[in-house]
Protein backbone atom coordinates (compact mmCIF):
# COMPACT_ATOMS: atom_id res chain seq x y z
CA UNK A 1 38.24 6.32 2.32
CA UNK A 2 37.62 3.41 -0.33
CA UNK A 3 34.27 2.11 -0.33
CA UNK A 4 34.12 -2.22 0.56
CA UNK A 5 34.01 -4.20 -2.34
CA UNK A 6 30.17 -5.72 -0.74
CA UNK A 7 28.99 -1.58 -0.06
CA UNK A 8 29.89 -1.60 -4.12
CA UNK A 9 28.06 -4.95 -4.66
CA UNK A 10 24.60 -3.53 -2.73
CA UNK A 11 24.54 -0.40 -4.42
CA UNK A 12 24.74 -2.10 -7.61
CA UNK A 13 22.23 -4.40 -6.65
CA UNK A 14 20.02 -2.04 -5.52
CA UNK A 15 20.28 0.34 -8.63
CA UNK A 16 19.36 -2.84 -11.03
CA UNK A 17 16.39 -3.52 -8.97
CA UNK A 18 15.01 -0.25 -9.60
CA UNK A 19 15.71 0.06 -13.27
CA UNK A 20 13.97 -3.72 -13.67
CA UNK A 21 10.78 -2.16 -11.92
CA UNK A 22 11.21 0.84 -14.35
CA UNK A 23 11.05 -1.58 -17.38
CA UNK A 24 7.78 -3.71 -15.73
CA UNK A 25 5.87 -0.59 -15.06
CA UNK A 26 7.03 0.58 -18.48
CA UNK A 27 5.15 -2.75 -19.86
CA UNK A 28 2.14 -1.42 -17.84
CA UNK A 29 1.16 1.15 -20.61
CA UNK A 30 1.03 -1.47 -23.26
CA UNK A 31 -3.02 -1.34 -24.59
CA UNK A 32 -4.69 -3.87 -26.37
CA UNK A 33 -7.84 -2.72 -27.87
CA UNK A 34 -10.30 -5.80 -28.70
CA UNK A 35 -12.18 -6.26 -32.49
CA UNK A 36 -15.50 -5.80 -32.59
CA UNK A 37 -17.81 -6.02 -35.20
CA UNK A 38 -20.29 -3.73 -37.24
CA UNK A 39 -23.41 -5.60 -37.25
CA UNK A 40 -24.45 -5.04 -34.15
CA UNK A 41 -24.63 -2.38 -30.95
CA UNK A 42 -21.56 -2.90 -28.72
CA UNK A 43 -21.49 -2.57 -24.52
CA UNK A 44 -18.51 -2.29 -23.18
CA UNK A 45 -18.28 -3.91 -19.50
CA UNK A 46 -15.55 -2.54 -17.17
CA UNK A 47 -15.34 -4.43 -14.08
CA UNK A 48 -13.81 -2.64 -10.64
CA UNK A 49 -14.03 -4.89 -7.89
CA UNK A 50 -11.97 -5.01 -4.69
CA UNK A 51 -9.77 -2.01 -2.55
CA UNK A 52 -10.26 1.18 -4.41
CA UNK A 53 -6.62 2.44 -4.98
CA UNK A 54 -4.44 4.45 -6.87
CA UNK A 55 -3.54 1.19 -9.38
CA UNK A 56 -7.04 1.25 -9.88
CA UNK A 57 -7.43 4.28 -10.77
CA UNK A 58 -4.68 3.91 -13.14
CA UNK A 59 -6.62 0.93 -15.04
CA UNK A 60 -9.98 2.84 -14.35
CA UNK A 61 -8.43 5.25 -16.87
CA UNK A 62 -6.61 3.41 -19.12
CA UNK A 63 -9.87 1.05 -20.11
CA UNK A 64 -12.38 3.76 -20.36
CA UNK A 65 -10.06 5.47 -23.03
CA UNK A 66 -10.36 1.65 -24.79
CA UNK A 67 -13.56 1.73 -24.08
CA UNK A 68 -14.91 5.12 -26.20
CA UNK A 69 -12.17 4.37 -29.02
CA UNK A 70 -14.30 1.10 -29.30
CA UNK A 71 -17.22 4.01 -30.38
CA UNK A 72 -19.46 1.98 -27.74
CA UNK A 73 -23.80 1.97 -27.18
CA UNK A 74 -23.45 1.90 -23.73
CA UNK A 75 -20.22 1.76 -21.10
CA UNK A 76 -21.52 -0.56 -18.30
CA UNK A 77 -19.16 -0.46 -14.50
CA UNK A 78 -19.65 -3.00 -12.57
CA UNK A 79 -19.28 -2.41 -9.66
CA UNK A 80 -17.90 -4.79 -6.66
CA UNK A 81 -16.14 -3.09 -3.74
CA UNK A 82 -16.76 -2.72 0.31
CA UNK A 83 -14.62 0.50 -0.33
CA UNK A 84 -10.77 2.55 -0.59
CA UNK A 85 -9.04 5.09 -1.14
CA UNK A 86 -10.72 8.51 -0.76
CA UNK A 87 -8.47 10.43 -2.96
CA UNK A 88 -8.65 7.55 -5.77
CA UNK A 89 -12.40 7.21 -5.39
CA UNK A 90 -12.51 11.09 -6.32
CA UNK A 91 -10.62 10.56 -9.37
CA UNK A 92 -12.25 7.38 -10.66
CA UNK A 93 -15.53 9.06 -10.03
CA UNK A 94 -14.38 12.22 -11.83
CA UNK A 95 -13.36 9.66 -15.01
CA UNK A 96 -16.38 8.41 -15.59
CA UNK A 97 -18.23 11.12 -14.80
CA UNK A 98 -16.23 12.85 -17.44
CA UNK A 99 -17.43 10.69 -19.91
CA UNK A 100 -20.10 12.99 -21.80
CA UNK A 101 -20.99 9.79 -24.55
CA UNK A 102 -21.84 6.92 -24.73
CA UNK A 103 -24.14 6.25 -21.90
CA UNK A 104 -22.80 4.87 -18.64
CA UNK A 105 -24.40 3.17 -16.15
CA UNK A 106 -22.76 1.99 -12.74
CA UNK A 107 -24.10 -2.22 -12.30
CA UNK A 108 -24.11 -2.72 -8.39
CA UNK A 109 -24.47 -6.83 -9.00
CA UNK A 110 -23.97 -6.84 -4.72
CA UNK A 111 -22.59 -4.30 -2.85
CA UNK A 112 -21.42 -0.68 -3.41
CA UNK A 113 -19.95 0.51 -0.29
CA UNK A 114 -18.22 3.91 0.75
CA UNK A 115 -15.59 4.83 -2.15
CA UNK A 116 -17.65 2.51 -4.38
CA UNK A 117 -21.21 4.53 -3.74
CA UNK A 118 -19.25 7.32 -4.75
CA UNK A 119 -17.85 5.72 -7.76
CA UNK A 120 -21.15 4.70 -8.80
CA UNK A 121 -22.74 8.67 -8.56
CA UNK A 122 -20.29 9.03 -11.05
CA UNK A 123 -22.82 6.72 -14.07
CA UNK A 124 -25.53 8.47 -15.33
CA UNK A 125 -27.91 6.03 -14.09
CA UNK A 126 -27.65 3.47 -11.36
CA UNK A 127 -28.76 -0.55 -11.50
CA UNK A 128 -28.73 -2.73 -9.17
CA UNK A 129 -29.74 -6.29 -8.66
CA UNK A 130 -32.50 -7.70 -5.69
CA UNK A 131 -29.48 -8.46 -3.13
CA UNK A 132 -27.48 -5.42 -3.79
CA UNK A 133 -26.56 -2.51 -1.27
CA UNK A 134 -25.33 0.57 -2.20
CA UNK A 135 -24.18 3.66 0.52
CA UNK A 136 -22.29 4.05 3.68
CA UNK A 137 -19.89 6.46 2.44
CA UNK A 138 -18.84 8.34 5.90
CA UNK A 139 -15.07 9.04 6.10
CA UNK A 140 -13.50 7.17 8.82
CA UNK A 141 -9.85 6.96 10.55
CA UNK A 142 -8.22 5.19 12.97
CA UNK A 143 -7.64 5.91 16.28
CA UNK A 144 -6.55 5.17 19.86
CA UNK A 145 -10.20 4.13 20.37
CA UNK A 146 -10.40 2.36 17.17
CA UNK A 147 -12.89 3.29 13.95
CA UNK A 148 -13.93 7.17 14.62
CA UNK A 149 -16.22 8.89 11.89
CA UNK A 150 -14.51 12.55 11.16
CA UNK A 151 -15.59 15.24 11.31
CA UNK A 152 -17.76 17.84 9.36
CA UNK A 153 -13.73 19.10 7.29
CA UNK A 154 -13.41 15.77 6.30
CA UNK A 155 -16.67 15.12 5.16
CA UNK A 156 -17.49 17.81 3.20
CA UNK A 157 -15.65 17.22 0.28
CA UNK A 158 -16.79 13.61 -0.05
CA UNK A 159 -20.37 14.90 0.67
CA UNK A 160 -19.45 18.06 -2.16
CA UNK A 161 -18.65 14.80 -4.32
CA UNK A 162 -22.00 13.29 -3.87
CA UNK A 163 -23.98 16.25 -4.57
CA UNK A 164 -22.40 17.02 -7.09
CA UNK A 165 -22.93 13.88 -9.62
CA UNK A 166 -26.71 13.63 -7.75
CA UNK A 167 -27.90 17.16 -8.97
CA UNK A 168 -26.38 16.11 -12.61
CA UNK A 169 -27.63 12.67 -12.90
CA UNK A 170 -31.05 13.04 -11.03
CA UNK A 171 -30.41 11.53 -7.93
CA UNK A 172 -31.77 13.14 -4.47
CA UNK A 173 -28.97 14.99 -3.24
CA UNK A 174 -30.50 14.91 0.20
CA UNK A 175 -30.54 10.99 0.78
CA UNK A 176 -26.98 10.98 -1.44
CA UNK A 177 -25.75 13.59 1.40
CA UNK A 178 -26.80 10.93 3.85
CA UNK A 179 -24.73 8.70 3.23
CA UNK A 180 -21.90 10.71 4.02
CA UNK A 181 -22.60 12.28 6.76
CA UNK A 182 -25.11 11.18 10.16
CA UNK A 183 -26.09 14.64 11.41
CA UNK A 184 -28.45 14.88 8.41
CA UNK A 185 -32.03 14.00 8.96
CA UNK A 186 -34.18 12.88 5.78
CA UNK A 187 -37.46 13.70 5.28
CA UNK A 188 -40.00 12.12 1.94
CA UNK A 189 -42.76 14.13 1.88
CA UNK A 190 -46.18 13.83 -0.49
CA UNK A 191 -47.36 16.93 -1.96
CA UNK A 192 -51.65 16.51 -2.57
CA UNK A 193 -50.96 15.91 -6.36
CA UNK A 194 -49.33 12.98 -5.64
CA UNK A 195 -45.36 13.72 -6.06
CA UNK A 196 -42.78 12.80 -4.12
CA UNK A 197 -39.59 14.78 -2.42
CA UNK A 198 -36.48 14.00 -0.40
CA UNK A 199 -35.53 16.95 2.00
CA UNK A 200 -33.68 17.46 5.45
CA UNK A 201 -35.37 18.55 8.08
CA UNK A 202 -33.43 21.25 8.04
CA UNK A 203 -35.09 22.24 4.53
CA UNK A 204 -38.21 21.63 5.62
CA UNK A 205 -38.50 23.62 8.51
CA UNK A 206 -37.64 26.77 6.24
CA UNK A 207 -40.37 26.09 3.81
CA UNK A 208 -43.18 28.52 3.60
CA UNK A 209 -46.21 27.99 5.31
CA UNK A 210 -48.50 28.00 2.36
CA UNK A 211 -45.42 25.41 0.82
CA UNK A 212 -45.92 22.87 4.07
CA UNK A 213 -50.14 23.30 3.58
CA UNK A 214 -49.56 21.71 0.16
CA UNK A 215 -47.66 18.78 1.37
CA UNK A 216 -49.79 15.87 2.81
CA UNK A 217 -48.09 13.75 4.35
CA UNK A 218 -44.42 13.43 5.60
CA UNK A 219 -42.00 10.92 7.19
CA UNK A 220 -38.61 9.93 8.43
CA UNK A 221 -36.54 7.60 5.92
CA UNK A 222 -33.09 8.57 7.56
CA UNK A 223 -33.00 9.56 11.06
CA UNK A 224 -30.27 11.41 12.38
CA UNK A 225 -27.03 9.62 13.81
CA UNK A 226 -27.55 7.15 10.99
CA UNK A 227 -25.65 6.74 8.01
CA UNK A 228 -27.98 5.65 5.22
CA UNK A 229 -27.32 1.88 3.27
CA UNK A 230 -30.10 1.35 0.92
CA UNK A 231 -31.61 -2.11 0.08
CA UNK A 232 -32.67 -2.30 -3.84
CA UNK A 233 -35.68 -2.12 -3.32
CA UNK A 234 -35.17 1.37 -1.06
CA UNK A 235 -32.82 2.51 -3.98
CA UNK A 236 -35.53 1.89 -6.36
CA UNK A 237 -37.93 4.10 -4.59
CA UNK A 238 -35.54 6.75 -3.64
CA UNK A 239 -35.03 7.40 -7.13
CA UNK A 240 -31.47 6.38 -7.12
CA UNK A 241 -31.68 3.59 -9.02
CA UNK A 242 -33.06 3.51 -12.34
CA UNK A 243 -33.61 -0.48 -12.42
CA UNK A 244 -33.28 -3.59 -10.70
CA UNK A 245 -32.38 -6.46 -12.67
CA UNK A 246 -31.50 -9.99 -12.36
CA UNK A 247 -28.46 -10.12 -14.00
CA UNK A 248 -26.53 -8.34 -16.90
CA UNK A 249 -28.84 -9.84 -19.76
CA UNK A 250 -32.26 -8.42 -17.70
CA UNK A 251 -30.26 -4.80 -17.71
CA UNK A 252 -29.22 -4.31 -21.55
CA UNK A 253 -32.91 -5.18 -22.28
CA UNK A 254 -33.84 -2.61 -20.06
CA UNK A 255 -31.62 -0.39 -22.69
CA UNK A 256 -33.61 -1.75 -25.89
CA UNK A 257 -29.71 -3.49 -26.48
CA UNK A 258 -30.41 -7.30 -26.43
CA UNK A 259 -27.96 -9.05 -28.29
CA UNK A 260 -25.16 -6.84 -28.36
CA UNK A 261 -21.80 -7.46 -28.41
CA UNK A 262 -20.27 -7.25 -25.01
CA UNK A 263 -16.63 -6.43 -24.91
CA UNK A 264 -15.11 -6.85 -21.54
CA UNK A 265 -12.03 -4.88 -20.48
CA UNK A 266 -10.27 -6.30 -17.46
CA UNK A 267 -7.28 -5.22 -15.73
CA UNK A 268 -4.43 -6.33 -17.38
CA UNK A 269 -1.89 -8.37 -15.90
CA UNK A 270 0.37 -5.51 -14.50
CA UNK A 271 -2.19 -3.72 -13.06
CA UNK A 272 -3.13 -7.07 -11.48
CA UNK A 273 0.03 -7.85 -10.50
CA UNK A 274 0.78 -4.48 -8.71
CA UNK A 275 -2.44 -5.05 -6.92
CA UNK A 276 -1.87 -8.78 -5.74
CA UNK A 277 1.38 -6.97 -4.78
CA UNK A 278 -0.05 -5.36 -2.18
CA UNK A 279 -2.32 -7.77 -0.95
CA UNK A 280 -1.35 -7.93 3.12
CA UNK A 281 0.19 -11.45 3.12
CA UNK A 282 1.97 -11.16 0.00
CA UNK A 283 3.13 -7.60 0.94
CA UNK A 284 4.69 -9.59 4.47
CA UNK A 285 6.11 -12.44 2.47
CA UNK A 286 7.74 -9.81 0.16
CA UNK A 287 8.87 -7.89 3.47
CA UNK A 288 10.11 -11.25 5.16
CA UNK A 289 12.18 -12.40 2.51
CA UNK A 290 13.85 -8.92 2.07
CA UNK A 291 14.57 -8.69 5.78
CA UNK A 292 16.15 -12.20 5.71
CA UNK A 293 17.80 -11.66 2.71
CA UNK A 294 20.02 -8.46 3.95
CA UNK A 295 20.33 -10.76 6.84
CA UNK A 296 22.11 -13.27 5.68
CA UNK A 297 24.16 -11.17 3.34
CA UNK A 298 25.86 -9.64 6.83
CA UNK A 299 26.03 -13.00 8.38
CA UNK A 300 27.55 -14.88 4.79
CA UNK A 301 30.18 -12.10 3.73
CA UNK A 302 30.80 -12.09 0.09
CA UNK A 303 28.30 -13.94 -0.98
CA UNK A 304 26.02 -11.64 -2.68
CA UNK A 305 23.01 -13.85 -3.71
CA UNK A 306 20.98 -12.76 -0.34
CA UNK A 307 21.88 -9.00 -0.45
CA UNK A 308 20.37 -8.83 -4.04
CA UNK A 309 17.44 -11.18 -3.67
CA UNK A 310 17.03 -8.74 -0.18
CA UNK A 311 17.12 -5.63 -1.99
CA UNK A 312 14.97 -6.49 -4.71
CA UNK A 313 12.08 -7.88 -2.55
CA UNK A 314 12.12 -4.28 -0.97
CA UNK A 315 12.04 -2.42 -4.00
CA UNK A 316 9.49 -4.69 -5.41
CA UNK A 317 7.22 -4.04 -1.77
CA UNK A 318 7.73 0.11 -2.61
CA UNK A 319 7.22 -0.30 -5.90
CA UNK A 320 4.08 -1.73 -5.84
CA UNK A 321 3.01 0.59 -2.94
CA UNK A 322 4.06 3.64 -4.96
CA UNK A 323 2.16 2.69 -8.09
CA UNK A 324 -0.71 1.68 -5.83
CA UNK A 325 -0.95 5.44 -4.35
CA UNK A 326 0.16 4.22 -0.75
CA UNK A 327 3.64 4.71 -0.47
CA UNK A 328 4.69 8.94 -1.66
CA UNK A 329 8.31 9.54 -2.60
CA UNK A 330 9.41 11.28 0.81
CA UNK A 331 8.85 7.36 2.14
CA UNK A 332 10.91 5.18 -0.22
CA UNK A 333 13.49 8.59 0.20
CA UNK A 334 13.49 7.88 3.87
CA UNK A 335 13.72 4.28 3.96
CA UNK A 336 16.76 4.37 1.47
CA UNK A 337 18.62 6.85 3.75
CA UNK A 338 17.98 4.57 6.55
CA UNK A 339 19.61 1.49 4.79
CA UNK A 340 22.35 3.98 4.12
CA UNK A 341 22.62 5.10 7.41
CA UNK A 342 22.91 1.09 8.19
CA UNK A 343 25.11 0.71 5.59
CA UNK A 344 27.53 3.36 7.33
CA UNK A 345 26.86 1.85 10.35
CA UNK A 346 27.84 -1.59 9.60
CA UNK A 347 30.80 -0.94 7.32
CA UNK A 348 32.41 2.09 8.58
CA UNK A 349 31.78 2.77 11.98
CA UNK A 350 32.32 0.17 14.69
CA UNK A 351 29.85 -0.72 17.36
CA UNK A 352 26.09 0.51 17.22
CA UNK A 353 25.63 3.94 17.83
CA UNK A 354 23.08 7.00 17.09
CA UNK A 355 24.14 6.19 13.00
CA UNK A 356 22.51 2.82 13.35
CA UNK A 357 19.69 4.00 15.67
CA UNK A 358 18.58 6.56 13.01
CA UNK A 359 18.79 4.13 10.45
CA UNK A 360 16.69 1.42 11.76
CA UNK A 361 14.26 3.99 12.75
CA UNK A 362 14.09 5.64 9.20
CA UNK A 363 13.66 1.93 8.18
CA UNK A 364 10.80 1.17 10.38
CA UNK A 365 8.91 4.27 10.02
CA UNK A 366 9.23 4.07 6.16
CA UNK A 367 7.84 0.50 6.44
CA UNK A 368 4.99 1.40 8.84
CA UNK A 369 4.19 4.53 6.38
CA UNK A 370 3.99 2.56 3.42
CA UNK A 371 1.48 0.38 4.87
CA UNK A 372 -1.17 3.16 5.95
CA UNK A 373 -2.31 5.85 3.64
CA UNK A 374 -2.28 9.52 4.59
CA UNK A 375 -5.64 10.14 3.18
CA UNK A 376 -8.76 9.15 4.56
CA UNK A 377 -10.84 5.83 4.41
CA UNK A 378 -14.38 5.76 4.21
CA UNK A 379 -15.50 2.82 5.00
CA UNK A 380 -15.31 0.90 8.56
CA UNK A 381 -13.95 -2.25 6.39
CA UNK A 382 -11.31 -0.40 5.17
CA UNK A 383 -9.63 0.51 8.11
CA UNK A 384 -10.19 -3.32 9.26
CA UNK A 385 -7.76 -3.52 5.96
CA UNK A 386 -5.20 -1.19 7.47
CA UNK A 387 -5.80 -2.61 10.52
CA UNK A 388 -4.75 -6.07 9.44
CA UNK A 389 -1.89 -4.79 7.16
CA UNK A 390 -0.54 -2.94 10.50
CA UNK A 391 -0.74 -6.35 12.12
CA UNK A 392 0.89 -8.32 9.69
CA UNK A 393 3.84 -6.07 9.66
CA UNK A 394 4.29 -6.67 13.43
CA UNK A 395 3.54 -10.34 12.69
CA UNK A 396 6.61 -10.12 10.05
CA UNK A 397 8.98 -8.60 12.08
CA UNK A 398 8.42 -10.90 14.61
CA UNK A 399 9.04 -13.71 12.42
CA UNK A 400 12.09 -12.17 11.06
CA UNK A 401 12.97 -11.77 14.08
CA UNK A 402 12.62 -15.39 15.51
CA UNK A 403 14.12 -17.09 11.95
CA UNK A 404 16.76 -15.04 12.74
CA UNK A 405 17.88 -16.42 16.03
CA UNK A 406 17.10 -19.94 14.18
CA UNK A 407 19.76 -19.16 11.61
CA UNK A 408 22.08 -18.13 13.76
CA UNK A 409 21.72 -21.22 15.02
CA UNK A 410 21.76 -23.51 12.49
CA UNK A 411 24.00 -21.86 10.16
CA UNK A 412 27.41 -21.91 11.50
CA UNK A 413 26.58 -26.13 11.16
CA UNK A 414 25.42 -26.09 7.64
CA UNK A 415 28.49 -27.36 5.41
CA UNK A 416 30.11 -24.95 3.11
CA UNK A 417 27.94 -21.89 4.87
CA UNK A 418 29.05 -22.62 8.22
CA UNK A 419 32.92 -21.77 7.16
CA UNK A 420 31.58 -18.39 5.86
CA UNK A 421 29.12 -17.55 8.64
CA UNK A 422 29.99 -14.70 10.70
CA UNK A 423 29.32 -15.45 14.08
CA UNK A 424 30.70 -14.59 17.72
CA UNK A 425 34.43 -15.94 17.95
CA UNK A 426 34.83 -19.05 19.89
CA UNK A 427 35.93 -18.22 23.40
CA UNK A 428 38.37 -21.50 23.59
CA UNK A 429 40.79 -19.16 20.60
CA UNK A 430 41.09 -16.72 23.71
CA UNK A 431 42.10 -18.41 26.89
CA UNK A 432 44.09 -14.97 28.03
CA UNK A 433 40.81 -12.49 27.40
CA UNK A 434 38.44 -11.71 29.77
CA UNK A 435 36.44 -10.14 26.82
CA UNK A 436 36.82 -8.37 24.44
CA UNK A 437 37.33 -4.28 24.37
CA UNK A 438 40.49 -2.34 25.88
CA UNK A 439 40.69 -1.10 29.29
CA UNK A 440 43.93 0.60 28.69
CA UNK A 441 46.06 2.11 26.07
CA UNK A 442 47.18 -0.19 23.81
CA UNK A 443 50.09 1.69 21.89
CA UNK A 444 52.71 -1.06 22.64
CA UNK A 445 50.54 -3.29 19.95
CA UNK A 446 51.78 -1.59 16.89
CA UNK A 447 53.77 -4.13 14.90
CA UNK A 448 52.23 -6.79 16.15
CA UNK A 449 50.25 -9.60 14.19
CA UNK A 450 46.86 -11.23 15.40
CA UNK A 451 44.41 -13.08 13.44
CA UNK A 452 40.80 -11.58 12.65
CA UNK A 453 38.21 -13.79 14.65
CA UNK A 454 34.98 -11.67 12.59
CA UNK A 455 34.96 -10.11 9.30
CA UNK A 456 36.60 -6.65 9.42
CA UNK A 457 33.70 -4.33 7.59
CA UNK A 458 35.84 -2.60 8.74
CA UNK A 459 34.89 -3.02 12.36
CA UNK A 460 35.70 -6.68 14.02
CA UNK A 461 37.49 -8.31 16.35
CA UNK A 462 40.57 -10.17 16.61
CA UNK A 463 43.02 -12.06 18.89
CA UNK A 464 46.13 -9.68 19.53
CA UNK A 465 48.56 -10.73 21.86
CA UNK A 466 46.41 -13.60 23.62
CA UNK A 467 43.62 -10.78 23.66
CA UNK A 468 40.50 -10.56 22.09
CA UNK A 469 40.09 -7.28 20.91
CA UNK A 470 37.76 -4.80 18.89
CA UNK A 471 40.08 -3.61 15.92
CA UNK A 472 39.26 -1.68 12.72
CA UNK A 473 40.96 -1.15 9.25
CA UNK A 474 40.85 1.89 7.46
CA UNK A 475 38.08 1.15 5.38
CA UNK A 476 39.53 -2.34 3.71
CA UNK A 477 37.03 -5.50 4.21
CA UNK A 478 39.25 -8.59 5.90
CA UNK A 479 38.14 -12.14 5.74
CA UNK A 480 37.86 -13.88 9.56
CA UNK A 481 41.24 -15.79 10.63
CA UNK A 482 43.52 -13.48 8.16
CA UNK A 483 46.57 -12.39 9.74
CA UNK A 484 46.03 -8.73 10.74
CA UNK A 485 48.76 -6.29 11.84
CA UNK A 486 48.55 -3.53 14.17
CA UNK A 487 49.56 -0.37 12.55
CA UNK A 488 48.29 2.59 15.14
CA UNK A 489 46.24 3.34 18.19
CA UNK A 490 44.14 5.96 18.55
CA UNK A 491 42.91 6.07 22.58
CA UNK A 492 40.51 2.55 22.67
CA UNK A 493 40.40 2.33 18.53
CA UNK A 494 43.08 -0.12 17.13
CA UNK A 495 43.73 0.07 13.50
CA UNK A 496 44.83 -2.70 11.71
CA UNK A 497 45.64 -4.24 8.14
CA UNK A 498 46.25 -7.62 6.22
CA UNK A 499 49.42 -8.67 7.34
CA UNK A 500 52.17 -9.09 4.58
């Protein structure tokens, strides 16, 4: 069966969409390293601020290989977030804390929340400023009931995390753990010569007796059912935090480095781009005009311009999502084979049957998939984030949905579109139907000549005999009012072609 000449024009359209994202992400890789000079100590500042992801993990890596090319005093990450990505938090955490020179210290200039605490552990010392926060780090998810902290599977990889970077840098692994996970109760207790120790409960109880007659005093600094958030100031004391400064000046004279030369690496304007990408309302925008688009390009046959721009917008929204560690492979695979299935649908099988049903299915659950990750959140405020992306695709569906029935509309009564709009045929062209479909067989129609009332994609109608009918070609595409004839019946199917 030949494939229509718009199937041909989609595919194409679709396969130069993908090969332009190819050649943007391609650009991605591009590195500028900055001059500096000799005559003085250089800091290099790397900022990471907003939704831990996978792009940022991605630009995490890329600037701290700048950064110790640069032969750097000190690597300063600032640090900005309410949270992300569990799975990218790990691996940005496991970058810097990879890093075995030049120094690097995590800035917390206001808040470093669930993937971000982590990310900071990662430093080898810890500064915050007066109004900074730094902790809750337990792994949430979603449910029925709305936010739900998991349980002790889920957490004990992010705790391993913790413990991990807070036995090598010198933090207190049991207030570090605490942050993770609310079942843990944190003792400090003073020994007689003074010193000071962070244990669980737990610990405590199993000390010695002659160990608890040397300690003098204990108390509760995180109870259990809590998650622990610590002030500055609480940081400070913890032993957490190495300083608290006012601002990034205060902190390099903390490191004896006053006047150096600080070279700032920023995303770059790909990275940026992927992640203003998949920002929620620009994601929906993206979503609405690619829903619109392959609308119009059934409703305008032979157009084109709307399939493409249609096609593009979607591979721009996976794109993005894929590069950004939310959308896997086995997602963009199934919402491809669901525009396929639609595709068959649409142009070779007439009516709307289980082919069509599958596909728009595939399509939606690709969509909703892409939108929520399949690893875990930590942070309450995240899951507000997938919360509101899961809303806005609803919102944009909706709105499809209702510009739709607008177009159809308004359409038909714009000039020059309105001739090529395919819409239902008007009933006045049929005073002898009573609608259209066959109610008996039909095999005294072969021969005969009609004229097409839809496009034939192949499936249509047309007027036949003073009836309106459902008709089909064998696979050829026929403009509405062409001059169709009848060449077979098969049972209810009639099969036409362009009359000669």
């Amino acid at each position: 069966m030949s494939i229509p000449g718009k199937s041909a024009n989609f595919v194409s359209a679709l396969l130069a969409a993908v090969f332009a994202l190819f050649a943007v992400s391609a650009l991605a890789a591009e590195k500028t390293a900055p001059s500096t000079g000799a005559d003085r100590p250089t800091v290099v500042l790397i900022p990471l601020e907003g939704f831990i992801d996978k792009g940022l993990y991605d630009s995490v890596k890329r600037r701290t290989a700048e950064a110790e090319a640069l032969d750097p005093a000190m690597i300063v990450f600032r640090i900005d977030t309410y949270g992300g990505l569990v799975d990218a938090a790990i691996e940005i955490t496991d970058e810097i804390g990879g890093i075995e020179a030049p120094k690097t210290v995590a800035f917390v200039p206001t808040k470093a929340f669930s993937a971000g605490a982590m990310i900071a552990m990662g430093a080898r010392e810890i500064v915050l400023t007066p109004n900074s926060s730094i902790g809750d780090a337990a792994p949430v998810a979603t449910g029925p009931e709305g936010p739900k902290i998991l349980g002790e599977k889920m957490q004990s990889p992010v705790r391993n995390m913790f413990r991990k970077y807070a036995q090598r840098n010198g933090y207190p692994d049991a207030l570090v753990e605490a942050m993770v996970s609310p079942d843990i109760e944190v003792l400090e207790i003073t020994y007689k010569d003074g010193t000071k120790k962070y244990i669980t409960s737990g610990a405590f109880d199993d000390l010695t007796e002659a160990e608890k007659a040397n300690v003098d005093k204990k108390r509760v600094v995180v109870r259990e059912g809590e998650i622990l958030t610590a002030t500055a100031t609480e940081a400070l004391d913890y032993g957490i935090a190495r300083f608290v400064v006012k601002d990034l000046d205060e902190l390099l004279a903390k490191y004896s480095l006053s006047g150096a030369r600080i070279v700032t690496l920023d995303v770059n304007w790909s990275e940026e781009l992927v992640r203003r990408l998949n920002h929620p309302i620009v994601a929906s925008l993206i979503l609405l005009v690619g829903i619109m688009g392959i609308y119009m390009e059934f409703k305008i046959p032979g157009f084109g311009l709307p399939g493409t721009v249609g096609v593009i917008c979607f591979a721009v929204f996976f794109f993005s999502k894929h590069l950004s560690g939310m959308a896997q492979n086995w997602e963009i695979l199934l919402f491809i084979v669901g525009l396929v299935l639609l595709g068959i649908e649409i142009f070779l099988i007439p009516g709307f049957g289980i082919t069509g049903f599958l596909g728009a299915t595939f399509v939606v659950v690709a969509l909703v998939m892409a939108l929520v990750p399949s690893h875990i959140t930590p942070a309450p405020l995240d899951v507000d984030f997938l919360a509101k992306s899961g809303a806005q695709l609803v919102a944009t569906l909706i709105a499809a949905f209702s510009l739709a029935v607008l177009l159809a509309k308004v359409l038909p009564k714009v000039p020059v579109v309105g001739k090529f709009y395919l819409g239902a045929p008007e009933q006045a062209r049929v005073p002898h139907s009573e609608g259209a479909g066959l109610t008996e067989d039909k095999g005294n129609l072969v021969g005969k000549v009609g004229r097409a009332q839809t496009l034939l994609r192949p499936a249509g109608r047309a007027i036949i005999d003073g009836e309106l009918l459902d008709v089909t070609t064998r696979g050829d595409v026929i403009a509405k009012d062409t001059l169709v004839e009848v060449i077979d019946t098969k049972g209810n199917n009639i099969i036409v072609k362009k009359a000669t």
